[in-house]
Protein backbone atom coordinates (compact mmCIF):
# COMPACT_ATOMS: atom_id res chain seq x y z
CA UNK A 1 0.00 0.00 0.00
CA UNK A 2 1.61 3.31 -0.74
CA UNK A 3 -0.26 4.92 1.73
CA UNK A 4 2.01 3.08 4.06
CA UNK A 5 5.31 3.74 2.72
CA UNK A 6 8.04 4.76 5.35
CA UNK A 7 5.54 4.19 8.15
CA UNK A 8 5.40 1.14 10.57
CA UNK A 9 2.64 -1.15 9.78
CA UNK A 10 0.96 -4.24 11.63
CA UNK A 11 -1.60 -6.79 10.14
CA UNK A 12 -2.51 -10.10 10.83
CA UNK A 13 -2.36 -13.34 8.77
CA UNK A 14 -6.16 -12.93 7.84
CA UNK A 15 -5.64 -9.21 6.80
CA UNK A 16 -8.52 -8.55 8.62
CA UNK A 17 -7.17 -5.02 10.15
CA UNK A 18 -4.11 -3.00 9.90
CA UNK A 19 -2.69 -0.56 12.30
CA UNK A 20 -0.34 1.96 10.99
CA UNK A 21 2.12 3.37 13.08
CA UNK A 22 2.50 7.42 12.15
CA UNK A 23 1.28 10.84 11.64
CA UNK A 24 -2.82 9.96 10.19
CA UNK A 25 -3.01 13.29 7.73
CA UNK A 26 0.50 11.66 6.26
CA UNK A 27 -1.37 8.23 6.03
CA UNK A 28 -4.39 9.64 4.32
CA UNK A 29 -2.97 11.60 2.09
CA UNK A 30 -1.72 8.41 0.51
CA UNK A 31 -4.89 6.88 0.32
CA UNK A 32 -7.10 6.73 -2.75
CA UNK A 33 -10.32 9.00 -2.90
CA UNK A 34 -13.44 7.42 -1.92
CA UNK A 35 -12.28 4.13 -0.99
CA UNK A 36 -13.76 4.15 2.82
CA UNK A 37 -17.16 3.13 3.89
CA UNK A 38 -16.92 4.55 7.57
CA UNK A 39 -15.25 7.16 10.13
CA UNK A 40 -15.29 5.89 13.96
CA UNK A 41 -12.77 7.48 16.10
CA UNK A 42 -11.89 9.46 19.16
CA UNK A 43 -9.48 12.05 18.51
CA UNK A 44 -8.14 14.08 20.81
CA UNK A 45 -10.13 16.49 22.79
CA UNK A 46 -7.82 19.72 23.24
CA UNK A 47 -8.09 19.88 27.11
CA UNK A 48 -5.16 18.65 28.07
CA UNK A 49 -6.72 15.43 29.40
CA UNK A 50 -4.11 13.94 32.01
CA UNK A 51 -1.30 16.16 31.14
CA UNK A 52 -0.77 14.23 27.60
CA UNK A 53 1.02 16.71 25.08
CA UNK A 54 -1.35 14.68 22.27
CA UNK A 55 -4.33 15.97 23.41
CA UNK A 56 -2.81 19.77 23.62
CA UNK A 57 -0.59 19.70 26.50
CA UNK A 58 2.80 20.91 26.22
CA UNK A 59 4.95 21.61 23.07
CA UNK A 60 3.94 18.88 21.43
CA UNK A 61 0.02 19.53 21.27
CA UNK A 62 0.76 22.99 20.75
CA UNK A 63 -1.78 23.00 17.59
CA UNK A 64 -4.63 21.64 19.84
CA UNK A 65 -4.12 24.66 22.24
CA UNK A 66 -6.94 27.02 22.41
CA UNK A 67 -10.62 26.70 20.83
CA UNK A 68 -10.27 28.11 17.02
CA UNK A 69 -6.49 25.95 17.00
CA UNK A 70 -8.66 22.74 18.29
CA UNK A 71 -10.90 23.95 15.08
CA UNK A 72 -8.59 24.54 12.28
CA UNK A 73 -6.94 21.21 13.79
CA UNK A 74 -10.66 18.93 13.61
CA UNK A 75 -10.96 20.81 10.26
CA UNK A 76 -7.29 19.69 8.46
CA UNK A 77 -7.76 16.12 9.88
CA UNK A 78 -11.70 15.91 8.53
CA UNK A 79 -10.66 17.14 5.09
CA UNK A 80 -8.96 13.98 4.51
CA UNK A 81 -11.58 12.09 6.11
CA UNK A 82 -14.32 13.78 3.34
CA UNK A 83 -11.96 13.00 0.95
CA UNK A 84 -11.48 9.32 1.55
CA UNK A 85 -15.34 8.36 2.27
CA UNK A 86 -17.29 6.83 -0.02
CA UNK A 87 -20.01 9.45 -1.17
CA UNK A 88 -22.66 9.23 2.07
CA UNK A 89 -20.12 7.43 4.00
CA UNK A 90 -20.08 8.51 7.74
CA UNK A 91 -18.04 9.92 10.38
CA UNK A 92 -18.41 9.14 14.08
CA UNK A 93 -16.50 11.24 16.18
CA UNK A 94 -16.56 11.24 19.95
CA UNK A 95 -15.46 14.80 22.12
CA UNK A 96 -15.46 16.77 25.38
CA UNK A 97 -18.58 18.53 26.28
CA UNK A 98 -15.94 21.49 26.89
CA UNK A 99 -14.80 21.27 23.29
CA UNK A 100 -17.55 19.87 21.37
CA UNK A 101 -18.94 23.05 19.47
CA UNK A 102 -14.99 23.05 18.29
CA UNK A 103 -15.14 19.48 17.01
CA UNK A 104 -18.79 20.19 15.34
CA UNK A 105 -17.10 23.71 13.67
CA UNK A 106 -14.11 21.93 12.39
CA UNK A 107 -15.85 18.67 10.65
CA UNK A 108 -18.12 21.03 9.36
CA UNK A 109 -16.21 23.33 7.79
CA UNK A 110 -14.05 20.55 6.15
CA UNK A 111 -17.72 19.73 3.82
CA UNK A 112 -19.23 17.09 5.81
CA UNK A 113 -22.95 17.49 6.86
CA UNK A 114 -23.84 17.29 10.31
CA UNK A 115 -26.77 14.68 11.09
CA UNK A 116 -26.97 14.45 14.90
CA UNK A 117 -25.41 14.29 17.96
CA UNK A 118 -25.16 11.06 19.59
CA UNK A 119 -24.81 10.73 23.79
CA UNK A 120 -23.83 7.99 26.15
CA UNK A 121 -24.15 8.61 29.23
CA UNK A 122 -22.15 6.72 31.90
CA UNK A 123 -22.07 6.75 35.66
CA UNK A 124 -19.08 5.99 36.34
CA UNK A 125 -17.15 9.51 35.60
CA UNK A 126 -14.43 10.23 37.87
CA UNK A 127 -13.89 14.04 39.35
CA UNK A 128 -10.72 16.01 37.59
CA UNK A 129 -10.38 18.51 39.57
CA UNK A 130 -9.23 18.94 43.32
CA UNK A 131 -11.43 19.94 46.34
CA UNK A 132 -11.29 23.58 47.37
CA UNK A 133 -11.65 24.75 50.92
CA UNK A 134 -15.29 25.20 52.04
CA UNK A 135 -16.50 21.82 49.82
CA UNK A 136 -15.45 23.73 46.71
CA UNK A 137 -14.07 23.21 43.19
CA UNK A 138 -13.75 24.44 40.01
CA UNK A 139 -15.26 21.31 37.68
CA UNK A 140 -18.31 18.76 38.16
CA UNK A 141 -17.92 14.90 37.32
CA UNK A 142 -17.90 14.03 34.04
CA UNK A 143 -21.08 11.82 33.00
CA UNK A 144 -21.52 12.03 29.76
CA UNK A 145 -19.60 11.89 25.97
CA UNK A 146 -20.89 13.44 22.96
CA UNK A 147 -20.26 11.70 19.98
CA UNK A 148 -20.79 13.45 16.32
CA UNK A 149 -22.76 12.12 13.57
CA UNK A 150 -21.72 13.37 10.26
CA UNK A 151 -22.05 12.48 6.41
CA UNK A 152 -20.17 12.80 3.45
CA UNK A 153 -22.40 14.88 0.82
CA UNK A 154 -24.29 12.05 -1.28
CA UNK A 155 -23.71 11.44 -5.09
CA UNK A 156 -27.49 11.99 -5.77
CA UNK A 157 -30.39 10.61 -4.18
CA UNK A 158 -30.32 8.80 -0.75
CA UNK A 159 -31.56 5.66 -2.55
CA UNK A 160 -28.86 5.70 -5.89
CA UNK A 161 -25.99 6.79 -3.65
CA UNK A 162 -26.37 3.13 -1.12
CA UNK A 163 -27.23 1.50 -4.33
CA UNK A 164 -23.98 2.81 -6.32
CA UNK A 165 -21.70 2.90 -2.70
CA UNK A 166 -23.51 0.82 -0.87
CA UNK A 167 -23.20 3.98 1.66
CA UNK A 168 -25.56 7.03 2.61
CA UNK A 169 -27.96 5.50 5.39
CA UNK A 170 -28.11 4.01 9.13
CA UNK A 171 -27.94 0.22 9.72
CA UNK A 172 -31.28 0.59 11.72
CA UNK A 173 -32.88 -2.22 11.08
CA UNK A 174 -29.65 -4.43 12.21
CA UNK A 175 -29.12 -1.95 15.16
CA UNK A 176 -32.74 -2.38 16.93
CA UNK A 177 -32.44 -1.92 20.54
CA UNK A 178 -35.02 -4.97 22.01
CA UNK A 179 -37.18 -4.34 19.21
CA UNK A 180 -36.55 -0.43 19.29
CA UNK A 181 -35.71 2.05 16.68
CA UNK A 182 -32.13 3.32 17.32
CA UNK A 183 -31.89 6.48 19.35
CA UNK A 184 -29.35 8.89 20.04
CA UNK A 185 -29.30 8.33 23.32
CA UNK A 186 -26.54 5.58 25.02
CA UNK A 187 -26.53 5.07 28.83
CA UNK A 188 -24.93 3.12 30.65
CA UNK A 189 -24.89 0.23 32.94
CA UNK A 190 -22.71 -0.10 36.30
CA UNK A 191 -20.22 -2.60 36.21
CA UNK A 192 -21.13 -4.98 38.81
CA UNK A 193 -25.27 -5.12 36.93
CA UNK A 194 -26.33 -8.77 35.85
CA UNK A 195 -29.16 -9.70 34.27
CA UNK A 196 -30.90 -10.84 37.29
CA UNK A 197 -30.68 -6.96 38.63
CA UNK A 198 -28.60 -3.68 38.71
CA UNK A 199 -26.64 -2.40 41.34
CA UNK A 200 -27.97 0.19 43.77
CA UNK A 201 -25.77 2.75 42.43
CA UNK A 202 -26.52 1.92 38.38
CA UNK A 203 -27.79 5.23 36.48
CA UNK A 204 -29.93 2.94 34.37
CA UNK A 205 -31.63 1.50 36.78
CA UNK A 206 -31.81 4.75 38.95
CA UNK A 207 -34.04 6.06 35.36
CA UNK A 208 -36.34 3.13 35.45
CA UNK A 209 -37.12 3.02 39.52
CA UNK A 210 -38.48 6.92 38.65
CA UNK A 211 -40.09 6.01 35.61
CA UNK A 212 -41.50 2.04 35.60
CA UNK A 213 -44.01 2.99 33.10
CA UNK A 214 -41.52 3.36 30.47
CA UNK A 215 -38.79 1.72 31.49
CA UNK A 216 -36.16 4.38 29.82
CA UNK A 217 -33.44 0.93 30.04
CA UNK A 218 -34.95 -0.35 26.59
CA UNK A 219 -32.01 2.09 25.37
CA UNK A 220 -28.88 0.49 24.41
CA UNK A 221 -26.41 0.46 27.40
CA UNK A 222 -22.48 0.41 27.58
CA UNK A 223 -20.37 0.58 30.17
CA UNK A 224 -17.11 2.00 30.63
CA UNK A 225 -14.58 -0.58 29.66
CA UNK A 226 -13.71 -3.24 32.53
CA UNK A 227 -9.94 -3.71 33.75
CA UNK A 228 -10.35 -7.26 32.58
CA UNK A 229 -11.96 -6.12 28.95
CA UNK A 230 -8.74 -3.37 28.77
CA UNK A 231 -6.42 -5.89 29.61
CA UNK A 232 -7.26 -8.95 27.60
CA UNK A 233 -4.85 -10.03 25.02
CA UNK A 234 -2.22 -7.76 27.06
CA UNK A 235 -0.59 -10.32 28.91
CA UNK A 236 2.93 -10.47 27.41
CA UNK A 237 3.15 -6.10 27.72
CA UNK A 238 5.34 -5.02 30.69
CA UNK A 239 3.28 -3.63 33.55
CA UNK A 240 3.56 0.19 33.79
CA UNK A 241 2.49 2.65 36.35
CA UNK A 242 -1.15 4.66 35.34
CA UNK A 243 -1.73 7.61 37.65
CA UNK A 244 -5.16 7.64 39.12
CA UNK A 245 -7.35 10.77 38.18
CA UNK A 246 -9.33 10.93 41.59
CA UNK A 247 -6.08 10.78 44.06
CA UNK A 248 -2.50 10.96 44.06
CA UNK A 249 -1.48 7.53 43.65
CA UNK A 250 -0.53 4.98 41.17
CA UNK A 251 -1.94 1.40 39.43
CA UNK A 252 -0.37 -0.96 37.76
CA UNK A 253 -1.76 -2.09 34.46
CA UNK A 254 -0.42 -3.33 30.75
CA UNK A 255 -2.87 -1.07 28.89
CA UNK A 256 -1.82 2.32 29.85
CA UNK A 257 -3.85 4.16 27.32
CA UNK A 258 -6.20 6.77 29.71
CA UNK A 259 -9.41 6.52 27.06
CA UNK A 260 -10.27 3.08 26.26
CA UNK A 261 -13.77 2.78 24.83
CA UNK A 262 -16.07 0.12 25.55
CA UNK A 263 -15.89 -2.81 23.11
CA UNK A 264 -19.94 -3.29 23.26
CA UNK A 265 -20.47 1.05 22.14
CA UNK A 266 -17.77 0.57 19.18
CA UNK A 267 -19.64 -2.48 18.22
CA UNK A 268 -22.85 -0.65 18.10
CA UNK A 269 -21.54 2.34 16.19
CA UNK A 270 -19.60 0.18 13.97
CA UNK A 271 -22.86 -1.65 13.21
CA UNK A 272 -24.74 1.17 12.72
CA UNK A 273 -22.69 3.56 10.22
CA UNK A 274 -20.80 0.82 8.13
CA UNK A 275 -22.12 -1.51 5.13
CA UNK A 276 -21.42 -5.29 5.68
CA UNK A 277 -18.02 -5.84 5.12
CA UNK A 278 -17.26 -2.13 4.41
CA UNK A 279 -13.91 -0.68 5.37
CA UNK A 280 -13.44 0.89 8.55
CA UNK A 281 -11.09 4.05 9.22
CA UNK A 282 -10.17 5.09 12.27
CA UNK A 283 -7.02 8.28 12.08
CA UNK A 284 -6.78 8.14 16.31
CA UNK A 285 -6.68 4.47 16.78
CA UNK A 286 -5.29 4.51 20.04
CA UNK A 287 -5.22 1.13 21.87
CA UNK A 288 -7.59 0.61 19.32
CA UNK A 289 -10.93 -0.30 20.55
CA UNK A 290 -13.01 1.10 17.16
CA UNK A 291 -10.56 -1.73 15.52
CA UNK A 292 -11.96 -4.51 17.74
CA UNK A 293 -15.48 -3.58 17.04
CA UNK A 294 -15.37 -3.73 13.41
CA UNK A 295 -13.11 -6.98 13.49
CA UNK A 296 -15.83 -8.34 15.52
CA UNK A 297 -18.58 -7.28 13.24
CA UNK A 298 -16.96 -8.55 9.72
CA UNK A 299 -15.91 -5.67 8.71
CA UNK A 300 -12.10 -4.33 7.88
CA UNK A 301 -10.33 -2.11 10.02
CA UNK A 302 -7.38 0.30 8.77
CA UNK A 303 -6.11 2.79 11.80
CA UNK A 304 -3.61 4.77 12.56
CA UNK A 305 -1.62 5.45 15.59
CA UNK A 306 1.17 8.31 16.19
CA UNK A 307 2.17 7.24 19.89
CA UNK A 308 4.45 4.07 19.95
CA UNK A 309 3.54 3.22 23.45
CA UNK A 310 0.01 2.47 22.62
CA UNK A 311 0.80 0.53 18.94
CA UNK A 312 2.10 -2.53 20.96
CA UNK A 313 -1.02 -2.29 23.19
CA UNK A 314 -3.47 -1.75 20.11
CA UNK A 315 -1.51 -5.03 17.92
CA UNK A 316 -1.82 -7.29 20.81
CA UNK A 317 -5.57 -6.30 21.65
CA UNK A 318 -6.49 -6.44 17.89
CA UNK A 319 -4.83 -10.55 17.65
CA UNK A 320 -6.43 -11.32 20.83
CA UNK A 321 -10.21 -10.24 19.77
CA UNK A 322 -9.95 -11.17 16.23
CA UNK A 323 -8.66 -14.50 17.60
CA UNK A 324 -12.09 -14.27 19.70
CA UNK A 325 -14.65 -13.03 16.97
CA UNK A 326 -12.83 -16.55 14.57
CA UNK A 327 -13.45 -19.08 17.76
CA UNK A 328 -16.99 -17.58 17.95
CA UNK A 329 -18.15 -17.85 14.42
């Protein structure tokens, strides 16, 4: 692939995914136009998020910094992105409430169509900021992620563009919620819920106590990713230190990457935006959760990571699930 030339990049046998490790405008840039079905990523933010210079802190993030340099950033990066989709093909793209109307500016101005706003809502958000004297502080606890739907400008008609591309529309039908219609709306389970009952705590099951006449839990739930679920196919990575966000002290874990998405949300969104067996891009692959999902749901996966710390932790994820989503079918 000459979009891969001088850059590091991982497959497996199957050739199922590949994980490129680089800059992702240099990677695109080499790709043809039009020859991806699907978007699904989770750049970075711009805040700063746990003192990482890729996400805008320190010299190295130093075109994240501010709110039109986060823009002009989304907007460079979604350029390619518009020019690689397929004609209708779609771009999810999760961000920081803080940052958000940045993230919606940027992909906007780069000529793709905004077509909703996606949330999942979680319970399990940790505090960021410190306590003040007098039971003060400066930030409130994180509970929800927005997550942008937008499209690449069709090639006609809704109809003749998925018949032509095979792109254009929602997988609704396959992404039915117990019987339901898709919404916009995904919340979130806590993690010690079975089916048998939530816990006490559970923001799901907090909605339907209040509301047992309609039962807002027919929505599609995910929670955050478990230490197990982050972990899994990690065992041969060294075991690094992770600073904890809620205290000054340290854990020990093999996936150090501080966002991991939730394998069961990536499968849904993967679902829902990309034709069967479509192609799956994802420019911020990190330990690359959005490539698990599609591997899981038949589809191909190329991403692209720029940190080499998380590449090891993304190829050894990616050969453990794919080994998974081959034993199960």
């Amino acid at each position: 692939m000459s979009a891969t030339r001088n850059l590091v990049m991982f497959s497996d046998h199957t050739d199922r995914w590949r994980l490129v490790e680089g800059d992702s405008l240099r990677l695109m840039a080499g790709l043809p136009d039009s020859c991806i079905d699907a978007v699904v990523t989770d750049p970075p933010y711009g805040i700063g998020f746990h003192g990482e210079s890729w996400d805008g802190a320190g010299k190295a993030g130093h075109q994240l910094a501010g709110g039109a340099a986060f823009a002009a950033w989304t907007e460079a990066w979604a350029a390619e992105c518009l020019r690689v989709l397929k004609p209708g093909g779609y771009l999810l793209a999760f961000g920081s409430p803080k940052t958000f109307h940045r993230l919606t500016s940027g992909v906007e101005d780069a000529g793709l169509e905004g077509r909703d706003v996606l949330m999942w809502v979680y319970g399990q958000g940790t505090p960021k900021a410190r306590k003040l004297p007098g039971g003060l502080a400066a930030m409130l606890r994180p509970a929800y992620e927005p997550i942008l739907l937008a499209r690449k400008p069709l090639a006609g008609t809704t109809p003749r563009n998925v018949e032509e591309w095979g792109t254009g529309a929602l997988n609704t039908e396959a992404s039915r919620v117990n019987g339901y219609w898709p919404s916009h709306l995904v919340l979130s389970h806590a993690p010690g819920c079975t089916t048998a009952g939530c816990t006490n705590n559970c923001p799901a099951g907090l909605l339907d106590a209040a509301r047992p006449d309609l039962r807002p839990s027919r929505m599609f739930y995910a929670a955050k990713a478990s230490k197990r679920e982050r972990e899994a196919g990690c065992d041969e990575l060294p075991l690094r230190s992770d600073l904890l966000y809620s205290r000054p002290a340290v854990r020990l874990r093999r996936n150090i990457h501080p966002t991991v998405k939730p394998i069961v949300l990536m499968r849904y969104l993967v679902e829902l935006v990309t034709p069967p067996g479509g192609t799956v891009l994802d420019p911020f692959a990190g330990s690359a959760s959005t490539g698990i999902a599609t591997v899981m749901e038949h589809r191909k996966f190329l991403g692209v990571e720029q940190e080499a710390r998380y590449t090891a932790i993304a190829c050894a994820r990616l050969t453990h699930w794919a080994r998974e989503a081959r034993d199960a079918s």
